[in-house]
PDB file of N, CA and C in Angstrom:
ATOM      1  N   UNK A   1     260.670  28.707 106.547  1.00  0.00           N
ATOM      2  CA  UNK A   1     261.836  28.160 107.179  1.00  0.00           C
ATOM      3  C   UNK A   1     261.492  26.924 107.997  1.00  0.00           C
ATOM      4  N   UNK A   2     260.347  26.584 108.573  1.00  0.00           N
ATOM      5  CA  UNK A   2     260.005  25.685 109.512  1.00  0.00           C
ATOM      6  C   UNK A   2     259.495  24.233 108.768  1.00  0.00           C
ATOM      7  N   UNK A   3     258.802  24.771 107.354  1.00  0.00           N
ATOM      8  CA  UNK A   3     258.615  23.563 106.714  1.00  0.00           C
ATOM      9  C   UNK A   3     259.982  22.656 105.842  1.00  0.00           C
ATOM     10  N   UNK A   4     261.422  23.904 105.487  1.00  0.00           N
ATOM     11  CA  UNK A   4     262.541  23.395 105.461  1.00  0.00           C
ATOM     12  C   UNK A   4     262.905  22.507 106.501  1.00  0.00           C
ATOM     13  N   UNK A   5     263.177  22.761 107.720  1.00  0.00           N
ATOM     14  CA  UNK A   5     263.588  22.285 109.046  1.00  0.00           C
ATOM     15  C   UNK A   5     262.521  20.717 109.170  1.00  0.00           C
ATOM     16  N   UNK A   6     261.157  20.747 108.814  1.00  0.00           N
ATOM     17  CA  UNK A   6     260.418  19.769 109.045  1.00  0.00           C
ATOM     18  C   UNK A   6     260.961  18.708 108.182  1.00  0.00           C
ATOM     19  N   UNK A   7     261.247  19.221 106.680  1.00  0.00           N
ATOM     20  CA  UNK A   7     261.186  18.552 105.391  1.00  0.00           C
ATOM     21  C   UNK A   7     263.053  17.658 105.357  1.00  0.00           C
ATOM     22  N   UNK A   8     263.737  18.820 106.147  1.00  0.00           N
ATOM     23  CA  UNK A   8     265.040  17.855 106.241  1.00  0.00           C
ATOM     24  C   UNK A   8     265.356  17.029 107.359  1.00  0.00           C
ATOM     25  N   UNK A   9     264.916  17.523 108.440  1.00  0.00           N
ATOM     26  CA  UNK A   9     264.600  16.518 109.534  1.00  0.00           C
ATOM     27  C   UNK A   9     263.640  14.767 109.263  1.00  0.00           C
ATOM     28  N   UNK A  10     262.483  15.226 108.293  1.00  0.00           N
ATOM     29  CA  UNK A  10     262.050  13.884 107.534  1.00  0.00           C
ATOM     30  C   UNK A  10     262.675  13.156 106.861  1.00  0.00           C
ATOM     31  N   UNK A  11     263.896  13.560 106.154  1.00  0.00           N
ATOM     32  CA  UNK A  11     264.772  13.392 105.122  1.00  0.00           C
ATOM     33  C   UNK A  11     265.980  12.552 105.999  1.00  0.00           C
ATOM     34  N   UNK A  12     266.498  12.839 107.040  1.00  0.00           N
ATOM     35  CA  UNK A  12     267.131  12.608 107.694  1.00  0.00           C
ATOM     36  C   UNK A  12     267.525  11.694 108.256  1.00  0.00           C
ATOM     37  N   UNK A  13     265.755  11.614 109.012  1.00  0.00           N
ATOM     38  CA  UNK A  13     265.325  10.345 109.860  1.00  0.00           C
ATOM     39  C   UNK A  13     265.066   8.974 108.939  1.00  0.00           C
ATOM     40  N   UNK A  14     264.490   9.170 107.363  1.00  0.00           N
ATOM     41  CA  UNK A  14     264.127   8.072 106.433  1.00  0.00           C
ATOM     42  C   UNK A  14     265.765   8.054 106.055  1.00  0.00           C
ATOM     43  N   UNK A  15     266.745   8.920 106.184  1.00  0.00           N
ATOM     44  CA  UNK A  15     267.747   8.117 105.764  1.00  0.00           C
ATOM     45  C   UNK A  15     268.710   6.844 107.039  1.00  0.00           C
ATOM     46  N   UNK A  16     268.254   7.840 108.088  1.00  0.00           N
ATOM     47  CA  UNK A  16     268.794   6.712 109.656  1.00  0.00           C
ATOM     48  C   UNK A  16     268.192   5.421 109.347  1.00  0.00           C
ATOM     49  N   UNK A  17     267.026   5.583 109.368  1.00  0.00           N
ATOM     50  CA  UNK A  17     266.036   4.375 109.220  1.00  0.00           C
ATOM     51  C   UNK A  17     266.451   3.236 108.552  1.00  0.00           C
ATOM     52  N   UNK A  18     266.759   3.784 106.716  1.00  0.00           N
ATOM     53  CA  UNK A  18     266.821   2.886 105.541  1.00  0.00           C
ATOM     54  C   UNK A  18     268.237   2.160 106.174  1.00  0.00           C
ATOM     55  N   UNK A  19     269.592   3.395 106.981  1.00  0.00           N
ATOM     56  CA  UNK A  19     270.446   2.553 106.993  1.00  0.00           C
ATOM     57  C   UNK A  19     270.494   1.700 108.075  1.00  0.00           C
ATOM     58  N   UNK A  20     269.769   1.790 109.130  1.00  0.00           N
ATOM     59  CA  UNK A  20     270.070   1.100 109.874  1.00  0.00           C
ATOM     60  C   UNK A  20     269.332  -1.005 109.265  1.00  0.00           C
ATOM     61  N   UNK A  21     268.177  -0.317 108.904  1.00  0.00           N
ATOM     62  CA  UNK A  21     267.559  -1.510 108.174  1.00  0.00           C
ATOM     63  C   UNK A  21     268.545  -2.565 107.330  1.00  0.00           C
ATOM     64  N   UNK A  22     269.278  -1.305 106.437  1.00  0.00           N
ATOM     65  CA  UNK A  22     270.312  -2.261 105.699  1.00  0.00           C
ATOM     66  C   UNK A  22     270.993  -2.928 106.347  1.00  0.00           C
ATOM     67  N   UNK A  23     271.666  -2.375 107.535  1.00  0.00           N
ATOM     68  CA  UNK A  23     272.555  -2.607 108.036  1.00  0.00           C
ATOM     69  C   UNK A  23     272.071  -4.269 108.983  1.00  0.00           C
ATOM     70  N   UNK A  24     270.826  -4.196 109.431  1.00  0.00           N
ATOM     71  CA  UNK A  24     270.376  -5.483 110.336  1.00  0.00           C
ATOM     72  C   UNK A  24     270.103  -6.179 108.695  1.00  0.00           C
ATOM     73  N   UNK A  25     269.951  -6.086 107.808  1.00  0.00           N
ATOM     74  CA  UNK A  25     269.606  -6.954 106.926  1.00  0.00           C
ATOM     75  C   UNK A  25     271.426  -7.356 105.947  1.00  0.00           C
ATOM     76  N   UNK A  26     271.854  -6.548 106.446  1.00  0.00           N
ATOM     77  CA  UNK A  26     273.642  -6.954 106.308  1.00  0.00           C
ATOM     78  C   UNK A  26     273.864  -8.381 107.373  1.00  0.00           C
ATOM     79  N   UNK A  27     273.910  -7.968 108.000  1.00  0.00           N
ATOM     80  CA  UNK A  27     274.333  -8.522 109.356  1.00  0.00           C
ATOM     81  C   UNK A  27     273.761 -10.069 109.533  1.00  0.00           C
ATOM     82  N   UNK A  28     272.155 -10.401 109.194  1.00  0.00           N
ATOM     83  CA  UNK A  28     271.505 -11.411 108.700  1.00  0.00           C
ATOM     84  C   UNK A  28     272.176 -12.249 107.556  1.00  0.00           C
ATOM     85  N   UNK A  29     272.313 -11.930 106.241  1.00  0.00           N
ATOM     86  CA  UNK A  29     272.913 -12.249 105.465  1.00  0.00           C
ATOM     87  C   UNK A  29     274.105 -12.975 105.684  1.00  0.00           C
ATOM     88  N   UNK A  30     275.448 -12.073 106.595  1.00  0.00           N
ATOM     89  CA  UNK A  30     276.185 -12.744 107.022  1.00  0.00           C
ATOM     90  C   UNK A  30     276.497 -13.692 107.972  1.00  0.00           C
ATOM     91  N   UNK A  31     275.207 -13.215 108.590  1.00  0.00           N
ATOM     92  CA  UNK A  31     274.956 -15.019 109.533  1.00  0.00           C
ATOM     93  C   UNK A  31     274.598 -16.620 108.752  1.00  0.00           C
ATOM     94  N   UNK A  32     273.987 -15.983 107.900  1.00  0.00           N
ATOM     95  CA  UNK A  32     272.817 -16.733 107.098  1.00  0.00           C
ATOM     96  C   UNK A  32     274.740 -17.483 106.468  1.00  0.00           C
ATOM     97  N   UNK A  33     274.819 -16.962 105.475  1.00  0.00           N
ATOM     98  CA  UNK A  33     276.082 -17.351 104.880  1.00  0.00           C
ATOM     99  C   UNK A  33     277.315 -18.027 105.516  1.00  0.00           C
ATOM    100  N   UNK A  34     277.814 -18.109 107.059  1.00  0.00           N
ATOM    101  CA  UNK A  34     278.449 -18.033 107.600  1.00  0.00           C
ATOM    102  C   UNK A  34     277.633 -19.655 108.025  1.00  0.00           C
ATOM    103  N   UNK A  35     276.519 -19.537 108.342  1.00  0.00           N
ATOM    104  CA  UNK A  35     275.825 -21.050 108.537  1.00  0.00           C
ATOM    105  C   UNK A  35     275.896 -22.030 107.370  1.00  0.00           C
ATOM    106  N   UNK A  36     275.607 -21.384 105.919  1.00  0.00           N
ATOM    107  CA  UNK A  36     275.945 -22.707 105.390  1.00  0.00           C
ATOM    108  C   UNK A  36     277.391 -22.543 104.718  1.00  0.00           C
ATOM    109  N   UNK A  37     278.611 -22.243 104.984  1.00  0.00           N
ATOM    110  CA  UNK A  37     279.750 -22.398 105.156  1.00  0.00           C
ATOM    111  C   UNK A  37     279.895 -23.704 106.001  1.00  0.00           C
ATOM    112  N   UNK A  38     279.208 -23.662 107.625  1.00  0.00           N
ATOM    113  CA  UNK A  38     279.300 -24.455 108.456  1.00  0.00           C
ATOM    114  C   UNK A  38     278.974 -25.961 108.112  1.00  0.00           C
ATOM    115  N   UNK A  39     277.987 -25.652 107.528  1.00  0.00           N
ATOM    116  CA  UNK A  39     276.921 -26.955 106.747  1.00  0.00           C
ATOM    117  C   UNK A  39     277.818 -27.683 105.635  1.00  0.00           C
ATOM    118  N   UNK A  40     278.515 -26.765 104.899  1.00  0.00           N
ATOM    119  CA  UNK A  40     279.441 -27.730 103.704  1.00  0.00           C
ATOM    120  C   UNK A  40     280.769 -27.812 104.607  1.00  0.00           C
ATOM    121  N   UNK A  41     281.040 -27.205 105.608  1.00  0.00           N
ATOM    122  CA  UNK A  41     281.976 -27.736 105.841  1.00  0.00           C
ATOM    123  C   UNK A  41     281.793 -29.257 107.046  1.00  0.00           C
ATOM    124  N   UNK A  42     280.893 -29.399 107.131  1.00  0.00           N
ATOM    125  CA  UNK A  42     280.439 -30.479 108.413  1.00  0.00           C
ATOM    126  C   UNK A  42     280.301 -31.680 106.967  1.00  0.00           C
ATOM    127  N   UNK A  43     279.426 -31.149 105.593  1.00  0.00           N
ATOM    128  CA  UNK A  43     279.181 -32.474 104.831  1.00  0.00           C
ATOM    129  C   UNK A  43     280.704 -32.746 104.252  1.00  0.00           C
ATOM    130  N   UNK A  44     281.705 -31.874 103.922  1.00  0.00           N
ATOM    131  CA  UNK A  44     282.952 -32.434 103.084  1.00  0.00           C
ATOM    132  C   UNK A  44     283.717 -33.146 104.508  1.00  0.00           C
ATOM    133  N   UNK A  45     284.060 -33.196 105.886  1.00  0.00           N
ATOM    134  CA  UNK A  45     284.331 -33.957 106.442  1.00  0.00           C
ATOM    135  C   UNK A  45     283.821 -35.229 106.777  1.00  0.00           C
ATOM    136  N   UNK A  46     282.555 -35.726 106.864  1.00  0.00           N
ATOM    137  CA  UNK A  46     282.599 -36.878 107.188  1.00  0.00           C
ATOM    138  C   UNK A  46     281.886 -37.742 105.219  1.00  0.00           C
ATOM    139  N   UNK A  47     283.298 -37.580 104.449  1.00  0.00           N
ATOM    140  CA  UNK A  47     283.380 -38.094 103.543  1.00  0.00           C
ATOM    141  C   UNK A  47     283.199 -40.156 103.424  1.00  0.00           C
ATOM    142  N   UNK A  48     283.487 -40.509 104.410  1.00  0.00           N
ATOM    143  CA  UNK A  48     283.825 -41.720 104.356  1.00  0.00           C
ATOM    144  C   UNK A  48     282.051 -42.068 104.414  1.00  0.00           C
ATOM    145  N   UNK A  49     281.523 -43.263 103.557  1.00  0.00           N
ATOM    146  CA  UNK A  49     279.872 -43.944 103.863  1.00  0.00           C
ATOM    147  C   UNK A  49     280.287 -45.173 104.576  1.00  0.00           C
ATOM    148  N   UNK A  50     279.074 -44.958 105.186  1.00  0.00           N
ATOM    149  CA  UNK A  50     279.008 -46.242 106.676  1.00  0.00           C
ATOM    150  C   UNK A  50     278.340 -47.308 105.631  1.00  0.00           C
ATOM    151  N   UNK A  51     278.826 -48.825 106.553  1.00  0.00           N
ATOM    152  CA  UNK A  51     278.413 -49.947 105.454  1.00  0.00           C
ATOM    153  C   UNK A  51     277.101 -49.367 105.010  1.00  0.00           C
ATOM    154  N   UNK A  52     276.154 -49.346 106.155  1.00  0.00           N
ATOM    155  CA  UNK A  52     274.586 -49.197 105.196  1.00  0.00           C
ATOM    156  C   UNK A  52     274.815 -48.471 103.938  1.00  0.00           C
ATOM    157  N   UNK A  53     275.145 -47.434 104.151  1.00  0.00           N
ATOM    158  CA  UNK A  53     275.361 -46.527 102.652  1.00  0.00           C
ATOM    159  C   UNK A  53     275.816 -47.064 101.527  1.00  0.00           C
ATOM    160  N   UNK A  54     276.996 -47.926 101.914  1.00  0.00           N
ATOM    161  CA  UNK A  54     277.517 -48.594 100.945  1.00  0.00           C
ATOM    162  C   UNK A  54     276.780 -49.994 100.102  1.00  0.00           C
ATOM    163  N   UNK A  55     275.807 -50.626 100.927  1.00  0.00           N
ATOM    164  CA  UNK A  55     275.198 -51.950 100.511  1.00  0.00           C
ATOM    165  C   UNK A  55     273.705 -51.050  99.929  1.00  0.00           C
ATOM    166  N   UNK A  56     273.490 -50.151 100.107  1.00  0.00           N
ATOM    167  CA  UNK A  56     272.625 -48.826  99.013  1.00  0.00           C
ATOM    168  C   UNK A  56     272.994 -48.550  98.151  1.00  0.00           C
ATOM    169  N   UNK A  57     274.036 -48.123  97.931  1.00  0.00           N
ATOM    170  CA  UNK A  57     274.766 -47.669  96.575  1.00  0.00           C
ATOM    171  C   UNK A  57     275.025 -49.149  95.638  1.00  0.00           C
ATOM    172  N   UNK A  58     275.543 -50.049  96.296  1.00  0.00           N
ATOM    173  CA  UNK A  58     275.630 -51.675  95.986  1.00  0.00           C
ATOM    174  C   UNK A  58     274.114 -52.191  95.125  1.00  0.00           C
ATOM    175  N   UNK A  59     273.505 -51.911  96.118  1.00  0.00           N
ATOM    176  CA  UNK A  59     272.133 -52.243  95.441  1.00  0.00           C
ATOM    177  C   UNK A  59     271.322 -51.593  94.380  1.00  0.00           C
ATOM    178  N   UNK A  60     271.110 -49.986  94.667  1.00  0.00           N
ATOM    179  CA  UNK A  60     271.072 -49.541  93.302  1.00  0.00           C
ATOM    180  C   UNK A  60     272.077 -49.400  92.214  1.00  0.00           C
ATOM    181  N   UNK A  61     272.938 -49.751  92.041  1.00  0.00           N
ATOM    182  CA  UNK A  61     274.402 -50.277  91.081  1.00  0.00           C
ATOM    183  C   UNK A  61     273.333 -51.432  90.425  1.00  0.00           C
ATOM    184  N   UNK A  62     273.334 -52.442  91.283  1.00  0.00           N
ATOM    185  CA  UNK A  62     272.383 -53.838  90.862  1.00  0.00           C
ATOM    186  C   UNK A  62     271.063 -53.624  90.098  1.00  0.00           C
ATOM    187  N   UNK A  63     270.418 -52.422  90.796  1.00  0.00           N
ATOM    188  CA  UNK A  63     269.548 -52.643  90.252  1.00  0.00           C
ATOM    189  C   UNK A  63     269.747 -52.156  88.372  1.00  0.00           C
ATOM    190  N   UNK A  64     270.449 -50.621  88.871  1.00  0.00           N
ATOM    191  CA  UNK A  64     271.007 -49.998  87.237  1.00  0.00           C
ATOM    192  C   UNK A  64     271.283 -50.912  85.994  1.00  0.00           C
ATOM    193  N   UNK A  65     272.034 -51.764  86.632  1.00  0.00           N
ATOM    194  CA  UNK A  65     272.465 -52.935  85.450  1.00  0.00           C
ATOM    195  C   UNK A  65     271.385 -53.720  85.292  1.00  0.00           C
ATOM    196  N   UNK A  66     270.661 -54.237  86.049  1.00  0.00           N
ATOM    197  CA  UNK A  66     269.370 -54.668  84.998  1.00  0.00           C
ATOM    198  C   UNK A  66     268.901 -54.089  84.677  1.00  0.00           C
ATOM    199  N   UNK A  67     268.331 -52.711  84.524  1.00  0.00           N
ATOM    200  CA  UNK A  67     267.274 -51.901  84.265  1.00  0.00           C
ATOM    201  C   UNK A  67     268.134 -51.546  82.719  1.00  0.00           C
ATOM    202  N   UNK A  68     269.290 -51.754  82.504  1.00  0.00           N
ATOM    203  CA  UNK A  68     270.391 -51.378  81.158  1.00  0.00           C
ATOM    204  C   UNK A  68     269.970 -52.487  80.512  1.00  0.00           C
ATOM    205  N   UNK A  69     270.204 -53.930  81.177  1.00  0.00           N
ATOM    206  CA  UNK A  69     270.236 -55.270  80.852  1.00  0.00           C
ATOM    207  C   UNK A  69     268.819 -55.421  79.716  1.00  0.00           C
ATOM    208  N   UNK A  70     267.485 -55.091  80.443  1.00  0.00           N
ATOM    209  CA  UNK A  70     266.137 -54.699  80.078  1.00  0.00           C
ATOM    210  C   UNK A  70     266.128 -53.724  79.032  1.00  0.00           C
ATOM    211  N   UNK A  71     266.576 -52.963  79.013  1.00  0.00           N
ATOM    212  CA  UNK A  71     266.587 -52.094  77.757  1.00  0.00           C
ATOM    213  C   UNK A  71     267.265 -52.114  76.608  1.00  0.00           C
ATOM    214  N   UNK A  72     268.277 -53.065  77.191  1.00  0.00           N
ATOM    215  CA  UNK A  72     268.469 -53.407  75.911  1.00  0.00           C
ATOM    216  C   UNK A  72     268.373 -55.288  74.838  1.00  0.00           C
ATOM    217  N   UNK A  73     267.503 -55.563  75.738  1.00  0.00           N
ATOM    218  CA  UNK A  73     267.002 -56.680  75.346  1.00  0.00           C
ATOM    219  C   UNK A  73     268.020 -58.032  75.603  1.00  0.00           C
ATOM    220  N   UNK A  74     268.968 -57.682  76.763  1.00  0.00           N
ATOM    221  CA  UNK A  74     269.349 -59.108  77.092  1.00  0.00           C
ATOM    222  C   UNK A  74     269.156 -59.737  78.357  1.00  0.00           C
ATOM    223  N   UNK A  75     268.712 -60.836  78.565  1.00  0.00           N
ATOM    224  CA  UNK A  75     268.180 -61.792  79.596  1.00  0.00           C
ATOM    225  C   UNK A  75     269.333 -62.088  80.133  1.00  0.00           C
ATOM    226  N   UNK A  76     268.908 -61.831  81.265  1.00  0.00           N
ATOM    227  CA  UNK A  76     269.766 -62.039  82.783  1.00  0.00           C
ATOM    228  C   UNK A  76     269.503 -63.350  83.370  1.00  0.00           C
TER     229      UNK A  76
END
């Protein structure tokens, strides 16, 4: 009877354990997730590019078209 009592009391405690574990590894997850929610929602608002960005994109545009221009054998 005492090694019953030992054997479900072990049983018991590995099940408190596993859930509480899940449960902090729940809880993580939904932080974790809840942060990059935050993150796409901070990048889809500031949609608009500042000039620099724009004279970057300008410039590799420039560069694209010659590098097309070059490949396909017409002089710029």
């Amino acid at each position: 009877m005492d090694s019953l009592l030992l054997y479900f009391s072990m049983a018991m405690t590995a099940l408190a354990a596993s859930t509480v574990l899940g449960l902090i590894g729940l809880k993580g997850f939904m932080v974790w997730i809840d942060l990059k929610r935050a993150e796409i929602g901070n990048a889809m608002t500031s949609t608009t590019p500042t000039v620099g960005q724009r004279i970057d994109v300008a410039d590799l545009k420039e560069r694209v078209r010659r590098l097309e221009a070059i490949a396909a054998g017409v002089d710029i």
